[in-house]
Protein backbone atom coordinates (compact mmCIF):
# COMPACT_ATOMS: atom_id res chain seq x y z
CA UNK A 1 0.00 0.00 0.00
CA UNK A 2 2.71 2.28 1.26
CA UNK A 3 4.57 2.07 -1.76
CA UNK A 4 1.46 2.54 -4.21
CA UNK A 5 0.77 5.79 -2.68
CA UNK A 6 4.17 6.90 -3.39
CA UNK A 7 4.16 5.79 -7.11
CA UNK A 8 0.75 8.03 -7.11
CA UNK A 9 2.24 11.20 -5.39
CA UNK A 10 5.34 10.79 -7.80
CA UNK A 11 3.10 10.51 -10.95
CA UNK A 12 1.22 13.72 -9.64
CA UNK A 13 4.32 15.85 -9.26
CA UNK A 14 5.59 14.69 -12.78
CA UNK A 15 2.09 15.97 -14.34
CA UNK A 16 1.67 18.81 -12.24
CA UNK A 17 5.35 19.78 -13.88
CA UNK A 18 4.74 18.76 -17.07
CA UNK A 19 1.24 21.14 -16.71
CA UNK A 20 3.50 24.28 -15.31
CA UNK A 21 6.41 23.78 -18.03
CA UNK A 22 4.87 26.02 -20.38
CA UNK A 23 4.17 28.50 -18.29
CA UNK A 24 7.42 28.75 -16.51
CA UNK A 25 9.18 28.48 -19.97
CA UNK A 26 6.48 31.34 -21.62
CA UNK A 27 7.92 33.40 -17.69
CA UNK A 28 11.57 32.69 -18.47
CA UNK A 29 11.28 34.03 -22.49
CA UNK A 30 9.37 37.18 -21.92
CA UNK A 31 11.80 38.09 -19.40
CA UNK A 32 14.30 37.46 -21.91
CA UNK A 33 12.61 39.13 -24.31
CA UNK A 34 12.17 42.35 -22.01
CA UNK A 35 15.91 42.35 -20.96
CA UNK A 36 16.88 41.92 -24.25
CA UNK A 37 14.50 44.88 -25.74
CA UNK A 38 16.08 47.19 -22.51
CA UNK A 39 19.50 46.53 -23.47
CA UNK A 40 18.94 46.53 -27.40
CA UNK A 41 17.00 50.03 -27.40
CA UNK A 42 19.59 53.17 -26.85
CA UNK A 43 16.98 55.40 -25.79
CA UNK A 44 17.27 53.68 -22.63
CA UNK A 45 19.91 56.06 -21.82
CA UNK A 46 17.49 58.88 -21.29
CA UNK A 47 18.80 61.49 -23.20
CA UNK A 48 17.64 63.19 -26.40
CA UNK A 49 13.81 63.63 -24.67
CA UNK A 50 13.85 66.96 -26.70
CA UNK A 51 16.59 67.54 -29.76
CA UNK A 52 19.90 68.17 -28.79
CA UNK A 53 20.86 71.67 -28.80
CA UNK A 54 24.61 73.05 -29.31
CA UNK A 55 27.30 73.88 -31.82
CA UNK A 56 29.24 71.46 -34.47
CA UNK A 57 33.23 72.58 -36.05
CA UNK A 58 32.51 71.08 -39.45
CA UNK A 59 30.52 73.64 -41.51
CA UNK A 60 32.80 76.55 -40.51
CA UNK A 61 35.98 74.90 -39.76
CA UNK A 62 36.23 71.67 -41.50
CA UNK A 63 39.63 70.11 -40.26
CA UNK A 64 40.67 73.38 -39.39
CA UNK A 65 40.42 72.84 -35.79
CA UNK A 66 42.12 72.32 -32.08
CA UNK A 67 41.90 73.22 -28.65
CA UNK A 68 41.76 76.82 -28.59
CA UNK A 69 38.98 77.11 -30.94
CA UNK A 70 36.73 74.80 -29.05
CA UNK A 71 37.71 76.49 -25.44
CA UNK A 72 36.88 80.13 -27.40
CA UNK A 73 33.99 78.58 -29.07
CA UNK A 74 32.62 77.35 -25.39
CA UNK A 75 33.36 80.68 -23.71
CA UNK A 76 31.12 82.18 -26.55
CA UNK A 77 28.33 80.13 -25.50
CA UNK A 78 28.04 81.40 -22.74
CA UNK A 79 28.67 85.21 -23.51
CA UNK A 80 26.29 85.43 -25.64
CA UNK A 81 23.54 83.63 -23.74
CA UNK A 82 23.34 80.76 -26.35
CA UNK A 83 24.21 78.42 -23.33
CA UNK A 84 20.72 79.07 -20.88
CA UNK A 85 18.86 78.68 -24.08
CA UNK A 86 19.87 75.01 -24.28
CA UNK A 87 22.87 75.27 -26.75
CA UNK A 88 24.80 72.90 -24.68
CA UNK A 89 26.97 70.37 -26.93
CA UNK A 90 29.85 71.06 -28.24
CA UNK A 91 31.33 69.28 -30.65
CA UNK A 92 34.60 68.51 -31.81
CA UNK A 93 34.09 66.68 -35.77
CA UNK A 94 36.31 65.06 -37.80
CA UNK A 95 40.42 65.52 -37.57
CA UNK A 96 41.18 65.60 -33.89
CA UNK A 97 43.20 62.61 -33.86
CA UNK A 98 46.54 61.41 -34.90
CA UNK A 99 46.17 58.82 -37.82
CA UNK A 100 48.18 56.17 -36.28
CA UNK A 101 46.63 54.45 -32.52
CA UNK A 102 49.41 53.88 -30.07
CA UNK A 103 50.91 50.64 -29.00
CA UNK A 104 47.85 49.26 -27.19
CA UNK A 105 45.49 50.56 -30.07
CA UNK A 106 43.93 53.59 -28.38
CA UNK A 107 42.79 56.88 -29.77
CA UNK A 108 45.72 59.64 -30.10
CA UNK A 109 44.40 63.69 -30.17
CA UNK A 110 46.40 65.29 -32.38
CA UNK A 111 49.76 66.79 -30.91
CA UNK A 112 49.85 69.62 -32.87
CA UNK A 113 45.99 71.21 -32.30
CA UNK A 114 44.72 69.03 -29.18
CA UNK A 115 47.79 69.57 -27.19
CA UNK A 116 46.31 69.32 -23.47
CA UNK A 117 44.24 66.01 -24.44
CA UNK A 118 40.82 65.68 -24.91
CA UNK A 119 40.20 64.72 -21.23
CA UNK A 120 41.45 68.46 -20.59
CA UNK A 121 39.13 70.14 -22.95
CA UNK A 122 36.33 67.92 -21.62
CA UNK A 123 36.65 69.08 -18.26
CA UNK A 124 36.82 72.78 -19.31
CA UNK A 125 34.10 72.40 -21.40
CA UNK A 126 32.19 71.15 -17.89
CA UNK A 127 33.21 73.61 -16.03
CA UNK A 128 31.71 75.71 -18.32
CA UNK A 129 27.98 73.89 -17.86
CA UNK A 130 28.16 72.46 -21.14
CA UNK A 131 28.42 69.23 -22.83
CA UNK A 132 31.62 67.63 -24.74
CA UNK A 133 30.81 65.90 -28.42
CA UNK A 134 33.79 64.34 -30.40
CA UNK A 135 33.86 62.52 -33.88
CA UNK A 136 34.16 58.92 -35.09
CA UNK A 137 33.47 56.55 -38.49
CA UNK A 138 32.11 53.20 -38.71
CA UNK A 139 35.40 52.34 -41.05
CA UNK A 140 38.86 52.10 -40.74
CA UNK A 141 39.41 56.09 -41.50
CA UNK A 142 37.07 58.62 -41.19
CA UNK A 143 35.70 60.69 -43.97
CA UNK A 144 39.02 63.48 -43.95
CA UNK A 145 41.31 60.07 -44.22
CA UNK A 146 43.24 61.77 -41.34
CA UNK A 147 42.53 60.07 -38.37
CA UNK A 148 41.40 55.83 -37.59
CA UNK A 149 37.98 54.96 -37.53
CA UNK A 150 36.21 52.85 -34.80
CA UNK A 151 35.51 49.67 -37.03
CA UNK A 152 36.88 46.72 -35.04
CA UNK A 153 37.55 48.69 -32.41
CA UNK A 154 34.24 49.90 -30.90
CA UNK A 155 34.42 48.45 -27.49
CA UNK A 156 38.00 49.88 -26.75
CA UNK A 157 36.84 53.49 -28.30
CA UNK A 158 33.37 53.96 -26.64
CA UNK A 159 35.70 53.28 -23.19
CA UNK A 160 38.57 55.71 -23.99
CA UNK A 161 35.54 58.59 -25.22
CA UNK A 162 33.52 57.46 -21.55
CA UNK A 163 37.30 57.37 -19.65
CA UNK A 164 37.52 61.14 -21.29
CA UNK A 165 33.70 62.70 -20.42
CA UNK A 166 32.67 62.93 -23.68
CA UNK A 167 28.94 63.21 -24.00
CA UNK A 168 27.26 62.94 -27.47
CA UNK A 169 29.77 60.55 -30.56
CA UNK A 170 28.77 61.90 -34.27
CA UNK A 171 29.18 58.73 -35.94
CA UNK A 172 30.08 58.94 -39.96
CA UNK A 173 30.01 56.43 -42.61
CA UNK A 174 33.41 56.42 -44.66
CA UNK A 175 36.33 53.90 -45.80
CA UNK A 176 34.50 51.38 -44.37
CA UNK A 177 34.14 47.37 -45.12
CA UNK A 178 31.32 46.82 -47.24
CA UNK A 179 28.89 46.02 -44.60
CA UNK A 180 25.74 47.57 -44.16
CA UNK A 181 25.25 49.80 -41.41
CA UNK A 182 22.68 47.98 -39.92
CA UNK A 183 25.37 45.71 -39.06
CA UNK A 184 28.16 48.06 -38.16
CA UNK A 185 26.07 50.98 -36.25
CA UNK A 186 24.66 48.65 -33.85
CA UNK A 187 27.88 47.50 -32.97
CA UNK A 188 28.65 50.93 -31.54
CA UNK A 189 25.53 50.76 -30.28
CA UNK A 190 26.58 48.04 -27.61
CA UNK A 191 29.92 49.44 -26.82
CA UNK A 192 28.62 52.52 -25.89
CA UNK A 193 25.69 50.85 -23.50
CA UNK A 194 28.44 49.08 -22.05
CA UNK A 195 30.96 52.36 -21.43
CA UNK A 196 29.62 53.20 -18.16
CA UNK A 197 28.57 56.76 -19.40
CA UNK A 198 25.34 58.30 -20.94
CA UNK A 199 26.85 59.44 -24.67
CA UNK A 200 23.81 60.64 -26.94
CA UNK A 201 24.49 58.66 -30.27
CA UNK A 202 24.02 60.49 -33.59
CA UNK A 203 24.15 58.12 -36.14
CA UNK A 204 25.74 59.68 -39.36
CA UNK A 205 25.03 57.13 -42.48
CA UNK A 206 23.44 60.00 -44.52
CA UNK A 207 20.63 58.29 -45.25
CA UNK A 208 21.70 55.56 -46.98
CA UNK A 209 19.60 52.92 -45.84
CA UNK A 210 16.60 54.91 -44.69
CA UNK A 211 18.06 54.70 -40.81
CA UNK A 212 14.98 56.33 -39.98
CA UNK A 213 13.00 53.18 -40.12
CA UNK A 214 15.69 51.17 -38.11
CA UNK A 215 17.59 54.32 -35.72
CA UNK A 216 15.55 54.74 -32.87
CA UNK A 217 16.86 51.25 -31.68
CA UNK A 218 20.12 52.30 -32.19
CA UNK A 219 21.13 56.05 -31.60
CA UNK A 220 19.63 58.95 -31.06
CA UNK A 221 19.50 60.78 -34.23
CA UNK A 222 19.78 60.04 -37.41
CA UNK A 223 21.01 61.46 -40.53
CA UNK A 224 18.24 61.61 -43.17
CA UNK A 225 20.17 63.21 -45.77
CA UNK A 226 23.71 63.83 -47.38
CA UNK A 227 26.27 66.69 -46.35
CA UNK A 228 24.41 70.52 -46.85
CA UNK A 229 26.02 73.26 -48.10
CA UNK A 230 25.42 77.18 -47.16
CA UNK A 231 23.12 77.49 -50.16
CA UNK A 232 19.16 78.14 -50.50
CA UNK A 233 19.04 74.98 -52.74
CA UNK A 234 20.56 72.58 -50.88
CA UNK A 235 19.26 73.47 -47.22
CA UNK A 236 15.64 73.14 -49.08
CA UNK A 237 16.55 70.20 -50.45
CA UNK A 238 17.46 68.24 -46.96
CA UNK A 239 14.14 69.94 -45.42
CA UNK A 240 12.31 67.79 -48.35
CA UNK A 241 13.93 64.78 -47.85
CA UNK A 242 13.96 64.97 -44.15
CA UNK A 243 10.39 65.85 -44.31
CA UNK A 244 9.34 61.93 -45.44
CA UNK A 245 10.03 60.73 -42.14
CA UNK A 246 8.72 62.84 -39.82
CA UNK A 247 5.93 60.45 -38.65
CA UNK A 248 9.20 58.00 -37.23
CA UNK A 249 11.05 60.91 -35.08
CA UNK A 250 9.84 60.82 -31.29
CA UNK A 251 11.32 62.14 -28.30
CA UNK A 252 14.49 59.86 -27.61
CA UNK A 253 15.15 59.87 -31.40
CA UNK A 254 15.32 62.20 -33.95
CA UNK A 255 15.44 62.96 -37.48
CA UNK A 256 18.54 64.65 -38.62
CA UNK A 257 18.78 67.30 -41.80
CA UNK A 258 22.47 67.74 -41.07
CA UNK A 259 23.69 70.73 -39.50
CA UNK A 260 22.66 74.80 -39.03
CA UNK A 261 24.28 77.03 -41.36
CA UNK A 262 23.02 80.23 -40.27
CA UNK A 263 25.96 82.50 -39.87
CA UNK A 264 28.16 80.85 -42.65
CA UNK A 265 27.82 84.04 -45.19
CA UNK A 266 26.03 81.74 -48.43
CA UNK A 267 22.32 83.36 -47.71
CA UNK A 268 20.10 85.94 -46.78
CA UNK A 269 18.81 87.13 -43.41
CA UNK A 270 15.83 86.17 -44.82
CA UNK A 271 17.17 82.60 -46.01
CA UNK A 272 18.64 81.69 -42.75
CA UNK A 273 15.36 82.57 -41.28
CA UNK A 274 13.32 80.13 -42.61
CA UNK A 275 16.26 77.64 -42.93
CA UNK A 276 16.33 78.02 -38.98
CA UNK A 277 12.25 77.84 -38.82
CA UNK A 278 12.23 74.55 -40.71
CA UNK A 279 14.48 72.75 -38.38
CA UNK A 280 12.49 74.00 -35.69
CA UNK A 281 9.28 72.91 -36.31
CA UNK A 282 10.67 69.55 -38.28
CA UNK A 283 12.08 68.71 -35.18
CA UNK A 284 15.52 68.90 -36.02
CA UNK A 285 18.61 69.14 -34.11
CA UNK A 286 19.57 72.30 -33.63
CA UNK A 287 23.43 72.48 -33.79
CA UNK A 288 25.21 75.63 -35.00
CA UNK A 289 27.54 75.49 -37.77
CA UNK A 290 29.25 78.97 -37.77
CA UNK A 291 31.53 80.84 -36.09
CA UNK A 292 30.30 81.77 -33.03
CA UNK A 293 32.94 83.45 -31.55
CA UNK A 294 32.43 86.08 -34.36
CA UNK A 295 29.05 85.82 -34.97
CA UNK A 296 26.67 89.41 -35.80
CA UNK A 297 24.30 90.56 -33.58
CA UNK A 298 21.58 89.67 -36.91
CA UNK A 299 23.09 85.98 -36.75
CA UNK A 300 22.58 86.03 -32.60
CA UNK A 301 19.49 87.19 -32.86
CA UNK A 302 18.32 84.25 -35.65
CA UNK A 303 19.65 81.58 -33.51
CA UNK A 304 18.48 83.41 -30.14
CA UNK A 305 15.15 82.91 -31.04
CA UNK A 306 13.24 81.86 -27.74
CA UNK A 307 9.98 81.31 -29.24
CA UNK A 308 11.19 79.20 -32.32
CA UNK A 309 13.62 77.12 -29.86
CA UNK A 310 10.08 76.46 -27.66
CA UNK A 311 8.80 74.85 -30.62
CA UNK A 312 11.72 72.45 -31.37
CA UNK A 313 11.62 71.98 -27.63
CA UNK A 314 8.26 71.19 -26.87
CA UNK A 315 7.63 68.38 -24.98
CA UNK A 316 5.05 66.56 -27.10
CA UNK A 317 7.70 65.86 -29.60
CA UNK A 318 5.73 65.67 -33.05
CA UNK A 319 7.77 66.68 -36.19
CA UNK A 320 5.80 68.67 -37.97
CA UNK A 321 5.11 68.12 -41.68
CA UNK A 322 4.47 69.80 -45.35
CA UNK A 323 0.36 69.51 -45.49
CA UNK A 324 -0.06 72.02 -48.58
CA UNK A 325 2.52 72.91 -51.54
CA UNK A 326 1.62 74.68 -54.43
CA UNK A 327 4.13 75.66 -56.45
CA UNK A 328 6.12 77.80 -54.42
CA UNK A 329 4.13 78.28 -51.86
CA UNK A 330 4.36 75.91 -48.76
CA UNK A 331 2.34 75.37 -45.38
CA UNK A 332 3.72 72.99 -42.79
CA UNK A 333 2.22 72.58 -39.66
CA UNK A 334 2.23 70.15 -36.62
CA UNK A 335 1.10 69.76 -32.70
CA UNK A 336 2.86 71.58 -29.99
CA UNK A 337 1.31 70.35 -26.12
CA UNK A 338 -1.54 72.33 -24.70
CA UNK A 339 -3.54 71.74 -27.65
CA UNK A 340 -1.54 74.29 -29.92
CA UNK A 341 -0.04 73.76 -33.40
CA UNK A 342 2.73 75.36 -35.12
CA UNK A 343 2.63 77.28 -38.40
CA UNK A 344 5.19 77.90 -40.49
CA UNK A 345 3.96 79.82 -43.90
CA UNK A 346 7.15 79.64 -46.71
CA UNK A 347 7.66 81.09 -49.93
CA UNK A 348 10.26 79.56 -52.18
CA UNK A 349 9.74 82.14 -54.81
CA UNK A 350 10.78 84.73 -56.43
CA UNK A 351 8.18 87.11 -55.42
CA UNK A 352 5.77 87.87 -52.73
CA UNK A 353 2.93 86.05 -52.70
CA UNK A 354 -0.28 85.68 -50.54
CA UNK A 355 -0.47 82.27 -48.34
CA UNK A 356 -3.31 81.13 -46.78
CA UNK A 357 -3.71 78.05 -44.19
CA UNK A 358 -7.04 76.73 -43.64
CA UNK A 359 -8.29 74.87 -40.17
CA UNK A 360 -9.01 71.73 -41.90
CA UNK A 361 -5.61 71.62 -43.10
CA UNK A 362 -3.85 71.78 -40.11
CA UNK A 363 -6.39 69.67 -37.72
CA UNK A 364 -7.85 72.78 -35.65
CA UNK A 365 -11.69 72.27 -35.73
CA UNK A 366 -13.20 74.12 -38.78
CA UNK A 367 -15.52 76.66 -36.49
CA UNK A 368 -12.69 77.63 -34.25
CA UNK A 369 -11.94 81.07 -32.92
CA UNK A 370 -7.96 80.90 -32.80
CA UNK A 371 -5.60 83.32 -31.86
CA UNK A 372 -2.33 83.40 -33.09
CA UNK A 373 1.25 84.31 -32.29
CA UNK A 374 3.94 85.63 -34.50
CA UNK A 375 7.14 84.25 -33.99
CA UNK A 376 9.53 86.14 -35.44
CA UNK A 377 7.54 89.67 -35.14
CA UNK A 378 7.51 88.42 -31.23
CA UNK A 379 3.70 90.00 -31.07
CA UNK A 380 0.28 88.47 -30.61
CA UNK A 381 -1.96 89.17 -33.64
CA UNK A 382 -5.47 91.20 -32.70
CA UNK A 383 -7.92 89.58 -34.37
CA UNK A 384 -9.14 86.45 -33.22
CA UNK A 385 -9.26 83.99 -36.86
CA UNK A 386 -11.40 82.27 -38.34
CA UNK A 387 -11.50 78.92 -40.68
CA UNK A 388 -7.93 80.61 -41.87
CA UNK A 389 -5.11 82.21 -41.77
CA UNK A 390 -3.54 84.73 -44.69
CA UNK A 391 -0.55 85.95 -45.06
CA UNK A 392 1.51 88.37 -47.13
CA UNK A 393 4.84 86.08 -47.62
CA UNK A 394 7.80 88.06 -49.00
CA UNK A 395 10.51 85.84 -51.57
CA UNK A 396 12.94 83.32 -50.12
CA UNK A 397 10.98 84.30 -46.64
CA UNK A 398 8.94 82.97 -44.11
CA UNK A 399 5.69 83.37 -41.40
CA UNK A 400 6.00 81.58 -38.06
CA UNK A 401 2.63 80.99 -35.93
CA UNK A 402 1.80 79.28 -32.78
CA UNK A 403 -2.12 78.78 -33.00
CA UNK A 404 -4.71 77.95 -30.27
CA UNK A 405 -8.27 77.70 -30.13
CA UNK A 406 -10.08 79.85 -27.99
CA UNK A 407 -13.24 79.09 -28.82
């Protein structure tokens, strides 16, 4: 009898396990799963919850560049105020470095411009309330050809940039092997997660393979685009093509029309108004590509802007998008938080024309009563609109609106 009722109770335990197998393998996957998604996902280092804001060496400088230049250009920062209005990267691109590693294959700054070390600059740079940037390339030179790239050595770099304080890696695409960057980028990716230091990623393949559609589980901004150039044409042209993803950027990860130009000397006040109004409301990240140390009060005042940065900044995080064009004449709109959209009216042409946005357009109920702010006038219009908005637009120029519903 005895040892019948133990064959029973043994038979029970096996089916009770066999029952609960699933389930405890289903319990042991999804926490793999989850772990896996944490550790895969880069926005999971918490920064880039609005664009980054700050200052790039490559459309003013190229490889013209070292130490004193980047200590000037962080002093200038914060003269000029640029710094409490959230211009807090700066960042050192391509040609820092020697071109040969040393013995144990590390990272060399250049003797001849980054004399102190980068470490140095990094911790001026802090002192300063700002934020450190530096340059790399998933290949074996970057794009100059004057300094190594990171491929094959990822893990050892992302250490050496997290031993040094930097805090945001631009990421280019040269002299590479072959591979697509959805198998080198992520790579990066990884080291980075495991340097033991929060480094905002921008991921710099130019667009090649749409990184849009793969980058937020990778960096933190992506280039959409090629290289601009200080030129009406060409900054239009990477607002278009930059434009086709907006539905994919989202706080944590952004789409990137390459750099600001404002200040460079290739366009009009005008230009460089509306150049700096389409990053703005697309989103963008707002990096300065001039000279800042030298910059005019007229170029300040552009880049100054408080209530164009508060629309790149706001909080909801919704790229807004192109939702008329006729001919020359463009309306893009999008949601700011607090049930507000911005406006921005722009006339590619060569003459002043008459734009007019209409509520159905830009998702504000057709029977609203809206007011609406100018942006760039810095005034809040008198009359209360209705169904529309109209606007005298001069050539090459722009309007900028926030709109609410009052009624």
């Amino acid at each position: 009898m005895e040892r019948s009722r133990i064959m029973r109770m043994c038979i029970t335990q096996l089916l009770l396990s066999l029952l609960l197998l699933p389930t405890y393998a289903f319990t042991l996957m999804q926490q793999f799963t989850d772990s896996t998604i944490i550790r895969r996902n880069l926005l999971a280092n918490g920064l880039a919850l609005t664009p980054p804001m700050g200052w790039n060496s490559w459309n003013h400088f190229a490889c013209n560049i070292d130490e004193k230049i980047i200590r000037e250009t962080a002093d200038a920062l914060v003269s000029t105020g640029l710094s409490k209005l959230g211009y807090k990267y700066v960042n050192i691109d391509d040609c820092w470095a020697e071109l040969a590693r040393d013995k144990k294959g590390n990272l060399v700054p250049k003797k001849s411009t980054f004399p102190s070390g980068i470490k140095a600059l990094a911790d001026y740079v802090h002192s300063k309330g700002l934020k450190l940037g530096i340059y790399s390339d998933a290949g074996y030179l970057t794009c100059s050809q004057k300094m190594p790239g990171s491929l094959g050595h990822e893990e050892q770099d992302a250490k050496t940039f997290a031993s040094w304080g930097i805090d945001y890696l631009k990421y280019d695409n040269c002299n590479n092997d072959g591979s697509k960057p959805t198998v080198r980028y992520p790579v990066m990716t990884r080291a980075l997660m495991k340097a033991g230091r929060p480094i905002f990623f921008s991921l710099c393949e130019w667009g090649d393979m749409h990184p849009a559609l793969w980058g937020a589980d990778v960096g933190n901004s992506w280039r959409t685009t090629n290289d601009i150039a200080d030129t009406w044409d060409s900054m239009l042209s990477r607002a278009d093509m930059n434009e086709i993803y907006a539905e994919l950027a989202r706080p944590g990860g952004w789409n990137d029309p390459d750099m600001l130009e404002v200040g460079n000397g290739g366009m009009t006040t005008n230009e460089y108004i509306v150049h700096f109004s389409i990053w703005a409301i697309s989103k963008a990240p707002l990096l300065i590509g001039c000279d800042v140390r030298n910059a005019t009060k007229e170029i300040i005042d552009i880049i100054a802007n408080k209530e164009v940065i508060a629309v790149n900044q706001d909080r909801l995080g919704v790229q807004a998008k192109k939702v008329r064009s006729e001919g020359d004449l463009e309306i893009w709109a999008g949601p700011l938080s607090g049930y507000r959209v911005a406006l921005l009216l722009v006339n590619r042409g060569p003459s002043p024309n008459i734009i007019t946005a209409q509520w159905d357009d830009i998702k504000i109920p057709p029977k609203s009563v809206v007011t609406a702010r100018d942006l760039w006038e810095h005034k809040t219009l008198k009359k209360g609109f209705v169904e529309n908005l109209t606007a005298v637009v001069d050539s090459h120029a722009c309007k900028m609106y926030v709109l609410k519903a009052i009624s």
